[in-house]
Protein backbone atom coordinates (compact mmCIF):
# COMPACT_ATOMS: atom_id res chain seq x y z
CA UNK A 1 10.77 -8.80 51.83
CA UNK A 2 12.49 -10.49 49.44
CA UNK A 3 12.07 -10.90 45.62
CA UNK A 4 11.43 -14.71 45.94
CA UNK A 5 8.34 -15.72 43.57
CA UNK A 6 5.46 -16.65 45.87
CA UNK A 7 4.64 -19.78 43.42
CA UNK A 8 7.40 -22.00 42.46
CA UNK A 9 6.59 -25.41 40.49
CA UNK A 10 5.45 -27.74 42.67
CA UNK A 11 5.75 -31.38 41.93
CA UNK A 12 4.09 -34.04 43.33
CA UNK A 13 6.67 -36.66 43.58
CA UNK A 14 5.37 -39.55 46.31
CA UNK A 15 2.20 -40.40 48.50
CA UNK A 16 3.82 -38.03 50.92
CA UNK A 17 5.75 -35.78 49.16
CA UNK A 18 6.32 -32.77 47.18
CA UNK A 19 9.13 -30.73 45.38
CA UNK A 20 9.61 -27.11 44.88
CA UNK A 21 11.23 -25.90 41.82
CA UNK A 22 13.34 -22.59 42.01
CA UNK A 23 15.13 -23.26 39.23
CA UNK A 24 17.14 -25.76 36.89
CA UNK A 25 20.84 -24.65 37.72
CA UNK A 26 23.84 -24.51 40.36
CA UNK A 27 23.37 -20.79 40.83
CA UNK A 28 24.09 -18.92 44.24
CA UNK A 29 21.44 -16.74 44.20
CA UNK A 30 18.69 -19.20 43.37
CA UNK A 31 20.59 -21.41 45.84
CA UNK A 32 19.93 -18.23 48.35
CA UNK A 33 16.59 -18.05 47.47
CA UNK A 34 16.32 -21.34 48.46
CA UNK A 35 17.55 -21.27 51.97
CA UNK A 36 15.30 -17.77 52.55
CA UNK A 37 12.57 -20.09 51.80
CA UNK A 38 13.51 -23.40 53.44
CA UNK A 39 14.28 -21.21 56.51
CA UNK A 40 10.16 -19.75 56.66
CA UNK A 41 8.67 -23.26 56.30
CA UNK A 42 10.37 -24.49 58.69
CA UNK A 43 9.46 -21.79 61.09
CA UNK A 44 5.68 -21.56 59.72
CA UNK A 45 4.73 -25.20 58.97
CA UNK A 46 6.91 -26.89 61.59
CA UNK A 47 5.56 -30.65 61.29
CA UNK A 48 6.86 -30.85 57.16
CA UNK A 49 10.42 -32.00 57.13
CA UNK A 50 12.34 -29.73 54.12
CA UNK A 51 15.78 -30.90 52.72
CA UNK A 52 16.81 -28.45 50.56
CA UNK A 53 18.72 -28.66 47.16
CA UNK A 54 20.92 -25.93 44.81
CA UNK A 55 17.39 -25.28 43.02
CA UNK A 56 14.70 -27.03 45.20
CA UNK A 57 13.38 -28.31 48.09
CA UNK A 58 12.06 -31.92 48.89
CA UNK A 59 8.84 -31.58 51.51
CA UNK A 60 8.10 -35.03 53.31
CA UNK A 61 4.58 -35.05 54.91
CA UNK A 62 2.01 -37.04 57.37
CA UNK A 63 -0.51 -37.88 54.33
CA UNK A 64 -2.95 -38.44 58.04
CA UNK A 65 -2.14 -35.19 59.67
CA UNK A 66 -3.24 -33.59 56.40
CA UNK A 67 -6.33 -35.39 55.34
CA UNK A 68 -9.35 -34.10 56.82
CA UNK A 69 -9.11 -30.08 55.63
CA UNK A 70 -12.13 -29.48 54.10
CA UNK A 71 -12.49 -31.97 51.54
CA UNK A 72 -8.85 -31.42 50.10
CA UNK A 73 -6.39 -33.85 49.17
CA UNK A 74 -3.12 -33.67 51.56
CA UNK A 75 -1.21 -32.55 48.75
CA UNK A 76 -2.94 -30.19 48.00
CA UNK A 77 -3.30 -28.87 51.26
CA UNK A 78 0.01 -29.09 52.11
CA UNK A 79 0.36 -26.81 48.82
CA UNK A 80 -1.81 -24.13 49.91
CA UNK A 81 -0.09 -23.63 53.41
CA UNK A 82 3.54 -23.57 51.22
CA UNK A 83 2.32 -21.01 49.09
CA UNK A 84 0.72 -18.94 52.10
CA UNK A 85 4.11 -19.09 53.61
CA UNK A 86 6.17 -18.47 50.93
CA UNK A 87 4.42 -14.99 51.00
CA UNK A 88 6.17 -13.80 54.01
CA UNK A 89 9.64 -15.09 53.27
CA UNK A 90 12.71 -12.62 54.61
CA UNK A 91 15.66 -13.14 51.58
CA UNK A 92 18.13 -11.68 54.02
CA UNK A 93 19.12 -14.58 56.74
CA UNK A 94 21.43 -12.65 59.27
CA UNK A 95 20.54 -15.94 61.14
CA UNK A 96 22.49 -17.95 59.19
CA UNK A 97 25.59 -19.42 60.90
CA UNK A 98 28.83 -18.59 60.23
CA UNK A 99 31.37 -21.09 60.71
CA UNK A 100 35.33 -20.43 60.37
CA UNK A 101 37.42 -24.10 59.41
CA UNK A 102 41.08 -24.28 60.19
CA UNK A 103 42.96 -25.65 56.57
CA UNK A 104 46.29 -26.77 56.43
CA UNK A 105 46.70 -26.04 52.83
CA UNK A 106 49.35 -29.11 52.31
CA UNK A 107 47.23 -30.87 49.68
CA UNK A 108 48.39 -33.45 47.38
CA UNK A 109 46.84 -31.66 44.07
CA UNK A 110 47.84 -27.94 45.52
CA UNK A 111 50.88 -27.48 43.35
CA UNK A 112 48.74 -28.54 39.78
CA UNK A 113 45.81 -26.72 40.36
CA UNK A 114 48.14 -23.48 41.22
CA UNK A 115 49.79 -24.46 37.80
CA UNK A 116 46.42 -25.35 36.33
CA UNK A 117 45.20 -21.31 37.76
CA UNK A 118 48.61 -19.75 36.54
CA UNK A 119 48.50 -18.52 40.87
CA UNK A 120 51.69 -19.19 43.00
CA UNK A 121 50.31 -21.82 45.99
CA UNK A 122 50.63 -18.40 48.04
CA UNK A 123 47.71 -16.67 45.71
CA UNK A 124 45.28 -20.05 45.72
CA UNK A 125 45.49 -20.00 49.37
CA UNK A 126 44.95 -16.37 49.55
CA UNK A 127 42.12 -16.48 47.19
CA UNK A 128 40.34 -19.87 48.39
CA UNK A 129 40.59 -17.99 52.52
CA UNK A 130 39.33 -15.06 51.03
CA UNK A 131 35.69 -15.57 50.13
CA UNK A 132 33.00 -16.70 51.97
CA UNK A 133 30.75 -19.97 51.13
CA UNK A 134 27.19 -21.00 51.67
CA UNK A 135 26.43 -24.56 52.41
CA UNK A 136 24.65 -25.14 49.23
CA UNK A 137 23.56 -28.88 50.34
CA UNK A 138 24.37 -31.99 51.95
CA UNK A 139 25.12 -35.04 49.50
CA UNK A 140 27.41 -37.70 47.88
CA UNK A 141 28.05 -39.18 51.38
CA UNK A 142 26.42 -38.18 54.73
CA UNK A 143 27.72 -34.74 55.99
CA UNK A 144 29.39 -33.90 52.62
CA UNK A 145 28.78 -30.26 52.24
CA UNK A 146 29.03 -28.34 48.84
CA UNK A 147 29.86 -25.00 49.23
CA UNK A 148 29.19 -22.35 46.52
CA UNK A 149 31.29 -19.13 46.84
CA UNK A 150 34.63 -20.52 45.10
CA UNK A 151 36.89 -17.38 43.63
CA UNK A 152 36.11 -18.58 39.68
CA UNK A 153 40.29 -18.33 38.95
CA UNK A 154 40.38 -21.90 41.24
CA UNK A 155 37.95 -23.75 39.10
CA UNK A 156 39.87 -27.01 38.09
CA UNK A 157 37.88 -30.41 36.53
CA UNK A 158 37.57 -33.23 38.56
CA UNK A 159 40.54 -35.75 38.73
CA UNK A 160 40.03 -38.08 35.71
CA UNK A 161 40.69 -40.98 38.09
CA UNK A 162 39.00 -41.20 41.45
CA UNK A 163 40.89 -42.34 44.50
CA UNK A 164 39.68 -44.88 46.32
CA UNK A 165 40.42 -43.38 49.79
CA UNK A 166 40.59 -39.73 51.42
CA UNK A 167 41.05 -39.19 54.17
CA UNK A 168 38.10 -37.63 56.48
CA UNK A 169 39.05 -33.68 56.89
CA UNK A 170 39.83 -33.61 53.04
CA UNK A 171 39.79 -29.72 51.72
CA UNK A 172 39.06 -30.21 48.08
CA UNK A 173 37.46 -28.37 44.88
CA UNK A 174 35.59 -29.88 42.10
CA UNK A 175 34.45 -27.90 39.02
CA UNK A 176 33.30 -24.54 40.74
CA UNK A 177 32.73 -25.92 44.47
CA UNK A 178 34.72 -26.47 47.12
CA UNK A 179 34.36 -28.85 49.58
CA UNK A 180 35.15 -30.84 52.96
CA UNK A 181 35.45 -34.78 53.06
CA UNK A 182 33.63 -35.60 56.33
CA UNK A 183 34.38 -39.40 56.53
CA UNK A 184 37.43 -41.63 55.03
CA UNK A 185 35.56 -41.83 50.65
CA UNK A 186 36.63 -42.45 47.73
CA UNK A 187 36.26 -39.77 45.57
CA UNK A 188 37.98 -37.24 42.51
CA UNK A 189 37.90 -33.89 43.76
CA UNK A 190 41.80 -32.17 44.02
CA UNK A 191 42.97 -31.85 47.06
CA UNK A 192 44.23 -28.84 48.21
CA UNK A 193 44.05 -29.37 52.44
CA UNK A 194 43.42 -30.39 55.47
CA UNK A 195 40.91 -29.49 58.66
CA UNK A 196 41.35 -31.29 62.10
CA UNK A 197 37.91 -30.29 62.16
CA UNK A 198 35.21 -33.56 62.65
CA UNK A 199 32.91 -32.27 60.32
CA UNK A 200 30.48 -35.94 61.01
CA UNK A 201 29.48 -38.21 64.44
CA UNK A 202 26.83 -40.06 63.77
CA UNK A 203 25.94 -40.47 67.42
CA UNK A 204 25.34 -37.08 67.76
CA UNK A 205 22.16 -35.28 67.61
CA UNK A 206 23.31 -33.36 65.10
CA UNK A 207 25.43 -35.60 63.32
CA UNK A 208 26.29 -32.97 60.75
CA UNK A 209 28.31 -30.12 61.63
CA UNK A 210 27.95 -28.12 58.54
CA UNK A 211 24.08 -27.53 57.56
CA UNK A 212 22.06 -25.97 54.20
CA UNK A 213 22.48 -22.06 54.59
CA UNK A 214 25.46 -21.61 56.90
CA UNK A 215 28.33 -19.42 55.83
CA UNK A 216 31.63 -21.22 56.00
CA UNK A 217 35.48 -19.16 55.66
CA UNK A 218 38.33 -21.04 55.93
CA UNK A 219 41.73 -20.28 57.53
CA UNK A 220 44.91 -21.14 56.80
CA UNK A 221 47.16 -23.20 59.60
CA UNK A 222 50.18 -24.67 59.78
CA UNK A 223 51.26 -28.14 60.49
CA UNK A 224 51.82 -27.43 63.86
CA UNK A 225 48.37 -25.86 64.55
CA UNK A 226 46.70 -28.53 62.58
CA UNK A 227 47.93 -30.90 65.17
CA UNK A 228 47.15 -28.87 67.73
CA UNK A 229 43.50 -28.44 67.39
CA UNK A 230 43.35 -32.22 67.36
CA UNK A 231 44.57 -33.06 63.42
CA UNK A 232 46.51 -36.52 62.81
CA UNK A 233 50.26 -36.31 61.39
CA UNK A 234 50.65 -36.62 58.31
């Protein structure tokens, strides 16, 4: 079992919808707790749809479906089978996914973060390919995962001016994240790589390939791999 509190603040934020609090940071091990929770209401209460944050987790409900228990408001219904779930939660998720992503570390802003680290190009690689990342959440731009793990010598600022276009498959770290461009954005994160990877189809089922919890590595390629797996030339 893990250490997760059984209560977190709940918030009642719409006619059909609550919040759970973890906490009020970007932390990876409330952002675990998280996931370890997400991951048992979703296996115990089914009909709520969860979308998880880096210290919460939205809850959308039928207000109908939960009406008629015994005199109880649906929110507070819904509340009482959370918090009966939440006391059965398993921290450790050996179901999570792990998913490996191809980089061709050619990035525009390589060379000035690596100057901006005091690394060679050679170390940043080494040290971005050698951790592994959870999927924090999905935001900014549909499939657009932030990944928490990032070696804290690669931390670099945000680009003080945004382009207005990169390209989908963008490898890229902002702050102390890392992070894939699924679609063609603007945006100010440096960019450090490449995947040939499509991370986003929205005519799949799934239109996501990266989802809250997984475990992500990447793996340096060369330009001739890149291509190979299916990558555009440069």
């Amino acid at each position: 079992m893990s250490d997760l509190p059984s209560s977190p603040r709940i918030e009642n934020v719409g006619e059909d919808a609550l919040l759970l609090h973890f906490g009020d940071r970007i932390d990876a091990a409330i952002n675990a707790r998280v996931h370890a929770a997400n991951h048992r209401i979703q296996r115990a209460l089914p009909q709520l749809e969860t979308v998880p944050a880096y210290a919460s987790i939205l809850l959308r409900f039928d207000p109908f479906a939960w009406s008629d228990h015994a005199g109880q408001t649906p929110h507070h219904a819904v509340t009482q089978a959370v918090l009966h779930a939440l006391q059965h939660v398993d921290n450790n998720l050996a179901s999570a996914r792990r998913i490996d992503i191809p980089v061709c570390y050619d990035g525009e802003d390589l060379p000035a973060l690596a100057q901006h680290a005091q690394l060679t190009v050679e170390e940043v690689i080494a040290r971005h390919t050698g951790a592994e990342y959870q999927v924090a959440m999905l935001g900014f731009a549909p499939g657009f995962a932030y990944l928490l793990g990032l070696d804290p010598a690669l931390v670099m600022p945000r680009r003080a001016e945004p382009r207005l276009r990169v390209p989908a498959g963008s490898v890229a770290i902002g702050g102390s994240q890392t992070g894939i461009y699924p679609t063609s954005l603007p945006g100010g994160w440096q960019l450090i790589g490449r995947t040939p990877l499509r991370l986003f189809d929205a005519s799949a089922s799934s239109p996501s390939a990266l989802q809250p919890g997984d475990r992500v590595n990447f793996r340096a390629i060369d330009a001739a791999e890149f291509i190979h797996l299916g990558g555009d030339a440069p």
